[in-house]
N, C-alpha and C. Protein backbone atom coordinates (compact mmCIF):
# COMPACT_ATOMS: atom_id res chain seq x y z
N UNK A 1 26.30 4.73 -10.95
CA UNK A 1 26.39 3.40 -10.41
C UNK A 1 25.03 2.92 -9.89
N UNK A 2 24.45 3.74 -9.05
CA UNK A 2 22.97 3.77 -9.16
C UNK A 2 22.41 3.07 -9.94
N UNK A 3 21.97 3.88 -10.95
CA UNK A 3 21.20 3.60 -12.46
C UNK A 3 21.41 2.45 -13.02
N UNK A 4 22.58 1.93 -12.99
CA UNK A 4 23.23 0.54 -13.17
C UNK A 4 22.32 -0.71 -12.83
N UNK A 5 22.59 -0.28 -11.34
CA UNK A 5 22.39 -1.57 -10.11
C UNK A 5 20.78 -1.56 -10.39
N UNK A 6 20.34 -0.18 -10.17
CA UNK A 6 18.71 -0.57 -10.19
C UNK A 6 18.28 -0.87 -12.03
N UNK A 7 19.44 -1.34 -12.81
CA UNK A 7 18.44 -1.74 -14.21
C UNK A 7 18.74 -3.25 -14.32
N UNK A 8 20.13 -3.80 -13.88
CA UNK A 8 20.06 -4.99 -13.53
C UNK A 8 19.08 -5.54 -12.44
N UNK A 9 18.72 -5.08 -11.49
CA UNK A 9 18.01 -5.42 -10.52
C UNK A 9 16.62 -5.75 -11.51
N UNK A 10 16.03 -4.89 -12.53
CA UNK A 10 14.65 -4.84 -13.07
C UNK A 10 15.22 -6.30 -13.93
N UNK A 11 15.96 -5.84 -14.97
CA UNK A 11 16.57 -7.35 -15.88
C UNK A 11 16.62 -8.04 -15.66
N UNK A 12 17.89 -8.56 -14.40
CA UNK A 12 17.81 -10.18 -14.00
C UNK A 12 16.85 -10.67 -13.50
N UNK A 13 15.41 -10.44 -12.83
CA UNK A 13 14.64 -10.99 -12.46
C UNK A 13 13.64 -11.62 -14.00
N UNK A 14 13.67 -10.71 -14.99
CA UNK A 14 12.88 -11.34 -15.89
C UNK A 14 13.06 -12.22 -16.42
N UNK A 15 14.99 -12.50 -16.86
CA UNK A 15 15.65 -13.35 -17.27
C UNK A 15 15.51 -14.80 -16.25
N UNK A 16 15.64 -14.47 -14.88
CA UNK A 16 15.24 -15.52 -13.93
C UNK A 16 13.91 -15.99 -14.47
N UNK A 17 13.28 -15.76 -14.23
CA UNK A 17 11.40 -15.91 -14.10
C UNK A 17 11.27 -16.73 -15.69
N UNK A 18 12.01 -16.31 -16.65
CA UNK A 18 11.50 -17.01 -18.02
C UNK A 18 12.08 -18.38 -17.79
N UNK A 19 13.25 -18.65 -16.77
CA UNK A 19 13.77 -20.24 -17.09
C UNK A 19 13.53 -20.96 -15.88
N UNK A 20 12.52 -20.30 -15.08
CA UNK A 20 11.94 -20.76 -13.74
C UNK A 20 12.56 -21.04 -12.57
N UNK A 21 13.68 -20.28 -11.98
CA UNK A 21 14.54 -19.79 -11.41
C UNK A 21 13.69 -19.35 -10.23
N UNK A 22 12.72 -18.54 -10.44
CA UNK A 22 11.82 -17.68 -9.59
C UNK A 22 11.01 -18.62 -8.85
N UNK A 23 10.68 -18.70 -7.76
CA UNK A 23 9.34 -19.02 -7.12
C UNK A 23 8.74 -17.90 -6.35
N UNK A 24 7.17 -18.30 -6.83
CA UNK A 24 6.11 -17.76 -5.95
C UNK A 24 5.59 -18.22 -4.33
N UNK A 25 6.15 -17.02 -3.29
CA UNK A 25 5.77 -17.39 -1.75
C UNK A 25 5.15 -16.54 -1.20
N UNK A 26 4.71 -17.07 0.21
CA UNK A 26 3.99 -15.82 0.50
C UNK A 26 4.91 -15.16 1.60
N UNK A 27 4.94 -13.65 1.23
CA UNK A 27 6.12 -12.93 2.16
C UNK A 27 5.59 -11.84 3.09
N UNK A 28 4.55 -12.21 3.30
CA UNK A 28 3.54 -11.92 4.51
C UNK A 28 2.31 -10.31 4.35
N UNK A 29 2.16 -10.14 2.78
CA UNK A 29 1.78 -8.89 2.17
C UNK A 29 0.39 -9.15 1.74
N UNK A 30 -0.72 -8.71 1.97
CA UNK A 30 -1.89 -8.96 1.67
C UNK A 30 -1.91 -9.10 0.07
N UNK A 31 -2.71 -10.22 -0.33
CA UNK A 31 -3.10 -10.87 -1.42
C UNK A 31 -3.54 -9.58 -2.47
N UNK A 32 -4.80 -9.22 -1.59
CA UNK A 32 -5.17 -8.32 -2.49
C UNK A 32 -5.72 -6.74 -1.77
N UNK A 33 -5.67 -5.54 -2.35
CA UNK A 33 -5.75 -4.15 -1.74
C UNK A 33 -6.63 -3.71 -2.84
N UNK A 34 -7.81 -2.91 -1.93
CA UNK A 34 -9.12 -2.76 -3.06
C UNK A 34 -8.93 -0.84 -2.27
N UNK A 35 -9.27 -0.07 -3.56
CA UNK A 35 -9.22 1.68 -3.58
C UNK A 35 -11.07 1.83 -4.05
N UNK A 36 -11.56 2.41 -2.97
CA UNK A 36 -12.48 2.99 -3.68
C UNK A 36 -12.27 4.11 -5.39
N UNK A 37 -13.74 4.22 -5.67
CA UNK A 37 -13.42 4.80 -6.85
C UNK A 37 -12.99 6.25 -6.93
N UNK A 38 -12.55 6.95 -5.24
CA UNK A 38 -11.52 8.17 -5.34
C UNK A 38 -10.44 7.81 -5.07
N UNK A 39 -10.16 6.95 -5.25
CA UNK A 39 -8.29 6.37 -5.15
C UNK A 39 -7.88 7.01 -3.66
N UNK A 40 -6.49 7.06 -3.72
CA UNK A 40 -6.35 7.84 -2.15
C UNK A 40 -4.66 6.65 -2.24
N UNK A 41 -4.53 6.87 -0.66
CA UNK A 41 -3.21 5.86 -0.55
C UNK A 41 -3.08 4.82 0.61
N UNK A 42 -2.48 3.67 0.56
CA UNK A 42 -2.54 2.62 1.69
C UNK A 42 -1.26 2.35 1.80
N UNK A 43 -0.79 1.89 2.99
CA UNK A 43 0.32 1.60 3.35
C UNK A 43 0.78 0.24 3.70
N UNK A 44 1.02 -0.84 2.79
CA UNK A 44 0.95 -2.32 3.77
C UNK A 44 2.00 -2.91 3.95
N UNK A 45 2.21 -3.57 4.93
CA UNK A 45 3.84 -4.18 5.07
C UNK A 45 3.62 -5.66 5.71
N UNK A 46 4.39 -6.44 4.99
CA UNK A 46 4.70 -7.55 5.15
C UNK A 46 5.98 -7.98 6.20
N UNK A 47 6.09 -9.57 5.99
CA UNK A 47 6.78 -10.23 6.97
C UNK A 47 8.55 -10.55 6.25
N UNK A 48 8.35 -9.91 5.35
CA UNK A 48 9.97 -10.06 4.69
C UNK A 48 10.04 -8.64 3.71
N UNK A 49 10.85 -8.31 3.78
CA UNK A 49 11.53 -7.08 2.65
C UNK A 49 11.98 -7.53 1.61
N UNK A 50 11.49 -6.52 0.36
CA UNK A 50 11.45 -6.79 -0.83
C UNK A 50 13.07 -5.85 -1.61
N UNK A 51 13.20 -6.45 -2.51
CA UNK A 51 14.15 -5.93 -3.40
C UNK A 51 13.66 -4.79 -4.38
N UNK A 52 12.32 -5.28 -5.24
CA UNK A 52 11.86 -4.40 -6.08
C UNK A 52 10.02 -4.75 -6.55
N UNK A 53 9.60 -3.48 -6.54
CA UNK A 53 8.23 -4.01 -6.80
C UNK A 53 7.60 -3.25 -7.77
N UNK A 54 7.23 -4.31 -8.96
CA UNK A 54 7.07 -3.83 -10.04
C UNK A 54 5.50 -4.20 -10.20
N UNK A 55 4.80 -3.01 -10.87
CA UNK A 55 3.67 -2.78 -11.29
C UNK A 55 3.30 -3.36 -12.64
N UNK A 56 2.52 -4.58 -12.72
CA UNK A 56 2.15 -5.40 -13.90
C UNK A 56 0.87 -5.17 -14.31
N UNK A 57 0.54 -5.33 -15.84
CA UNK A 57 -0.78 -5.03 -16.31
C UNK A 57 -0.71 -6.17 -16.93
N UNK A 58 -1.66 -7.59 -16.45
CA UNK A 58 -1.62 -8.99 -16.75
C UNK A 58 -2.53 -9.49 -17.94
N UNK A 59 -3.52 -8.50 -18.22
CA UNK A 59 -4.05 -8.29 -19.44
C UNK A 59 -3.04 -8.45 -21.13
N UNK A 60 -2.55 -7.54 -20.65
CA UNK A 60 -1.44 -6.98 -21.84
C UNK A 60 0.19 -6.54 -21.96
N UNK A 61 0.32 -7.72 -20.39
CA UNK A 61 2.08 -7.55 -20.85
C UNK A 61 2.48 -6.39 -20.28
N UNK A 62 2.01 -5.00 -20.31
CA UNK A 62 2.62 -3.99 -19.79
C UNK A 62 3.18 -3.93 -18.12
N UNK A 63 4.38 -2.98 -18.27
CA UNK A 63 4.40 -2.80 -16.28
C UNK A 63 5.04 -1.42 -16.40
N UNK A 64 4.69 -0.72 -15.12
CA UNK A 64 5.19 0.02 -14.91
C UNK A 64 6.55 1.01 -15.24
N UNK A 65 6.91 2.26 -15.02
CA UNK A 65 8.57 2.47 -15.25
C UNK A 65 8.96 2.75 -13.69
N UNK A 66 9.92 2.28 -13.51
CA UNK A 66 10.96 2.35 -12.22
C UNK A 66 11.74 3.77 -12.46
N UNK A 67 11.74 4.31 -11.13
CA UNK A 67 12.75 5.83 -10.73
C UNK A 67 12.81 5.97 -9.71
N UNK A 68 13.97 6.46 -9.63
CA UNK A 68 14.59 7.12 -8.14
C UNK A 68 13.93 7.86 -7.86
N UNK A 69 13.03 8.31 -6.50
CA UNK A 69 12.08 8.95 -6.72
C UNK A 69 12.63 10.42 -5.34
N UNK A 70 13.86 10.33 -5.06
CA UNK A 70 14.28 11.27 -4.47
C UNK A 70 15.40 10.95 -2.97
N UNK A 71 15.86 11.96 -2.70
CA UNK A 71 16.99 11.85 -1.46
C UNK A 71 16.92 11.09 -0.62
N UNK A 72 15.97 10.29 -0.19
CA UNK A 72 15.42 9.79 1.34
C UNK A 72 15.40 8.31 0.72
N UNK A 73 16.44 7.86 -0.59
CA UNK A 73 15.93 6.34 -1.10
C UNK A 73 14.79 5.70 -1.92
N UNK A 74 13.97 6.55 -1.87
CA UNK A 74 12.84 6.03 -2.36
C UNK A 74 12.50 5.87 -3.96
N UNK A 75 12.06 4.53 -3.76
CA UNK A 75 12.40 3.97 -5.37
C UNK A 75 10.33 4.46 -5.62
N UNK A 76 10.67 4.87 -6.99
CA UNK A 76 8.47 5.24 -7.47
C UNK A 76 9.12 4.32 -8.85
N UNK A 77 7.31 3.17 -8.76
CA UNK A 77 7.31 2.45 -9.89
C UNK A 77 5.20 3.69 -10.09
N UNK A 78 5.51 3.65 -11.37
CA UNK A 78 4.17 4.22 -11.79
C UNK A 78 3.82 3.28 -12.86
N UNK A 79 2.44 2.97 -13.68
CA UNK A 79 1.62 2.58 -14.23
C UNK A 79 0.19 3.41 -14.39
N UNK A 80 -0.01 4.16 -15.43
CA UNK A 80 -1.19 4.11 -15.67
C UNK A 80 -1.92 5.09 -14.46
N UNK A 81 -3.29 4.31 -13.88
CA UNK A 81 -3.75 5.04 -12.40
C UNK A 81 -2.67 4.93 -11.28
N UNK A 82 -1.82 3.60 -10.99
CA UNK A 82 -1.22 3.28 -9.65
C UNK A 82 0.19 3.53 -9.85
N UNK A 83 1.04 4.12 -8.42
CA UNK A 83 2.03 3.92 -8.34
C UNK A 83 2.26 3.79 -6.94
N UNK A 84 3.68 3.05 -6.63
CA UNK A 84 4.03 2.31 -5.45
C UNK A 84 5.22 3.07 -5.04
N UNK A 85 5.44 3.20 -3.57
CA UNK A 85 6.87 3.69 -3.55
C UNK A 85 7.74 2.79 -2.03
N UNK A 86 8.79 2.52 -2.44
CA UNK A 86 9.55 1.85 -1.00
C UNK A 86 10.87 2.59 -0.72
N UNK A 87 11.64 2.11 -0.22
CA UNK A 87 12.96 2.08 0.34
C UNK A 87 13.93 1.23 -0.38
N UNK A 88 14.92 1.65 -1.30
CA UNK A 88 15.71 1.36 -1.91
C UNK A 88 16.33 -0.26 -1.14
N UNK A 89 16.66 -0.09 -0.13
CA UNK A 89 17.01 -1.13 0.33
C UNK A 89 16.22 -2.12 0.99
N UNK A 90 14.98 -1.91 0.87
CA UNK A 90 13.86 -2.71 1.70
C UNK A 90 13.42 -2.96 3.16
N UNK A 91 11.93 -2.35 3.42
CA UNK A 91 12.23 -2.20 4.56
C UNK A 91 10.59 -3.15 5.16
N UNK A 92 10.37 -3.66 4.11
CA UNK A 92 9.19 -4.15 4.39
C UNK A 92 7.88 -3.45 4.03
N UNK A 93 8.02 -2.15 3.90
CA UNK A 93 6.57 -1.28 3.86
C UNK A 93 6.44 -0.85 2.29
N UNK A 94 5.26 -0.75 1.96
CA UNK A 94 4.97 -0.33 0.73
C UNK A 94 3.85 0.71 0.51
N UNK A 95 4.27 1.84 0.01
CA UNK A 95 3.26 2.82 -0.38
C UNK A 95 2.23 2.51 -1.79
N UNK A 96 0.88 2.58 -1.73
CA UNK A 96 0.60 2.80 -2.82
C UNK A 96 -0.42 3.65 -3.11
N UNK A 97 -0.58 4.07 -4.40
CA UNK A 97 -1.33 4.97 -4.20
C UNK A 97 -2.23 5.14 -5.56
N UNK A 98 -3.46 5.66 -5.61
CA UNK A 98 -4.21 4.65 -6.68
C UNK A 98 -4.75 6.01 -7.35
N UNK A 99 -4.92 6.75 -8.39
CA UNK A 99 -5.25 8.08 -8.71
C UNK A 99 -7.18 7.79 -9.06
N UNK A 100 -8.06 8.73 -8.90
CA UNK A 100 -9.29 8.77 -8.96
C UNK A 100 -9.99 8.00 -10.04
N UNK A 101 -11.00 7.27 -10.21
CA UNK A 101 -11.26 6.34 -11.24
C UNK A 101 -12.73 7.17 -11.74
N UNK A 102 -12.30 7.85 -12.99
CA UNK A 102 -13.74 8.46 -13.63
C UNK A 102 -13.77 7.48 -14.58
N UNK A 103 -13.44 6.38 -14.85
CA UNK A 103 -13.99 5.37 -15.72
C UNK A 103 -15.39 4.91 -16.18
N UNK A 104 -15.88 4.73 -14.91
CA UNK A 104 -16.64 4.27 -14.86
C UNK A 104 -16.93 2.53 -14.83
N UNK A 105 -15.93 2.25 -14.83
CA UNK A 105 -15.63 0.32 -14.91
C UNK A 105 -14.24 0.62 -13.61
N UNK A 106 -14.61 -1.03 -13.29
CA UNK A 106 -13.57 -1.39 -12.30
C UNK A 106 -12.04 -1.81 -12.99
N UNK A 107 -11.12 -1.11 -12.47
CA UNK A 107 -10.00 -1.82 -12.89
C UNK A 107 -9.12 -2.78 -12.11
N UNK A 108 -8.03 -3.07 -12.56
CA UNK A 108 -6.95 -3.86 -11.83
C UNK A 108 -5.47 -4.15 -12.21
N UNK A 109 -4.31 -4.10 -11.56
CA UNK A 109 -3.30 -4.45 -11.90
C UNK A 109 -2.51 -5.11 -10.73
N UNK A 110 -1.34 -5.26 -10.76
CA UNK A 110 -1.10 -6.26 -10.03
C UNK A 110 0.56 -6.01 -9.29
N UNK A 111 0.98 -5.91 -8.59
CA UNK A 111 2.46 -5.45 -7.61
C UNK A 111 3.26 -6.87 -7.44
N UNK A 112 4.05 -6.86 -8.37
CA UNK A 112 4.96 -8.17 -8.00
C UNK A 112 6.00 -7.59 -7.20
N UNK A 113 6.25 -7.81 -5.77
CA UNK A 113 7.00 -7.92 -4.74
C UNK A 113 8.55 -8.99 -5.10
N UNK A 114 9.49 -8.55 -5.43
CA UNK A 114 10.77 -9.46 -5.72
C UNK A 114 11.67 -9.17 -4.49
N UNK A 115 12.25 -11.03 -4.32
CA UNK A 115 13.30 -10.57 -3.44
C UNK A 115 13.85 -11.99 -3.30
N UNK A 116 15.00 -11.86 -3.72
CA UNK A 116 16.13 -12.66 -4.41
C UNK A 116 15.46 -13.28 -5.54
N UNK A 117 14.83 -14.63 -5.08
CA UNK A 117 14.94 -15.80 -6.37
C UNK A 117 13.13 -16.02 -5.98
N UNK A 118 12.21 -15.18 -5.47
CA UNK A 118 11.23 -15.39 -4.75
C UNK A 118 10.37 -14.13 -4.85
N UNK A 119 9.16 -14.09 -4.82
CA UNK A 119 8.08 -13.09 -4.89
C UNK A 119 6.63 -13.40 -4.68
N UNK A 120 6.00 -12.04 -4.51
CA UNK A 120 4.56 -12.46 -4.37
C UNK A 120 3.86 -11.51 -4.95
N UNK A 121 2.91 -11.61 -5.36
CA UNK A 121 1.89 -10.69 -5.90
C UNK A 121 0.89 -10.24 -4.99
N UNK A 122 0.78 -8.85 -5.25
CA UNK A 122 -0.35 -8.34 -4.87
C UNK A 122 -1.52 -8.10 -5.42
N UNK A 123 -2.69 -8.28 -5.53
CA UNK A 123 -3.35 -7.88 -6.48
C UNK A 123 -4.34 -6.07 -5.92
N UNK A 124 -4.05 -5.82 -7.06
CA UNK A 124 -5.07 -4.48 -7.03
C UNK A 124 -5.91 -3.70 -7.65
N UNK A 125 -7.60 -3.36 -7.11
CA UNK A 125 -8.55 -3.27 -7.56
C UNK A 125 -9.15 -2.11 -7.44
N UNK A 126 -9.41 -1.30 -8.20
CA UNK A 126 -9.87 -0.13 -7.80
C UNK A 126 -11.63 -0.13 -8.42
N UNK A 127 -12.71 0.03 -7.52
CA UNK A 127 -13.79 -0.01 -7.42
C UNK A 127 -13.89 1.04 -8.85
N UNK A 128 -15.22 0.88 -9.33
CA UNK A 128 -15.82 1.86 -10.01
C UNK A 128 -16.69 2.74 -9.96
């Protein structure tokens, strides 16, 4: 029942968002969160609790995969270098955590924060 709730939860928001259902607000979460180029983890919390926060690559369409990420609630979206982790039911706080950048170039992707018919983006930059 789980597995259910959290794939509708990912679905209906996209289906929202394509017929403009969705608006963009600000829900009190910093704009943007910059990782030096050893990654590491930050913790930021806003002024409203989120439903689900999905990891976007705005380049190319890609996002993250969503999982239960263990006993204590906690939902892990991963992408690539970054992954985020919250509280199934929302509690305002957001983990993220950015893995080491031997690139050598700066990257970025981006944390869409959902909650109901409303969201905000985060943006995120990891130095090179």
């Amino acid at each position: 029942m789980k597995k259910i709730s959290l794939i509708l939860a990912l679905i209906l928001p996209m289906l929202f968002t394509s017929c403009g259902f969705f608006s963009e607000i600000d829900m009190g979460y910093p704009k943007k969160v910059t990782f030096t180029a050893d990654g590491g983890e930050q913790t930021i919390y806003g002024e409203m609790s989120f439903n689900t926060a999905e990891i976007h690559n705005f380049n190319n369409g890609d996002q993250g995969e969503i999982s239960l990420g263990g006993e204590d609630g906690m939902i892990v979206n991963e992408y690539k270098w970054l992954k985020v982790e919250y509280k199934e039911r929302g509690t305002g706080e957001l983990k993220i955590y950015a893995e080491p950048n031997t690139t050598g170039k700066s990257r970025e992707l981006h944390i869409e924060l959902i909650s109901g018919y409303e969201y905000q983006v985060v943006k995120v930059v990891q130095e090179k």
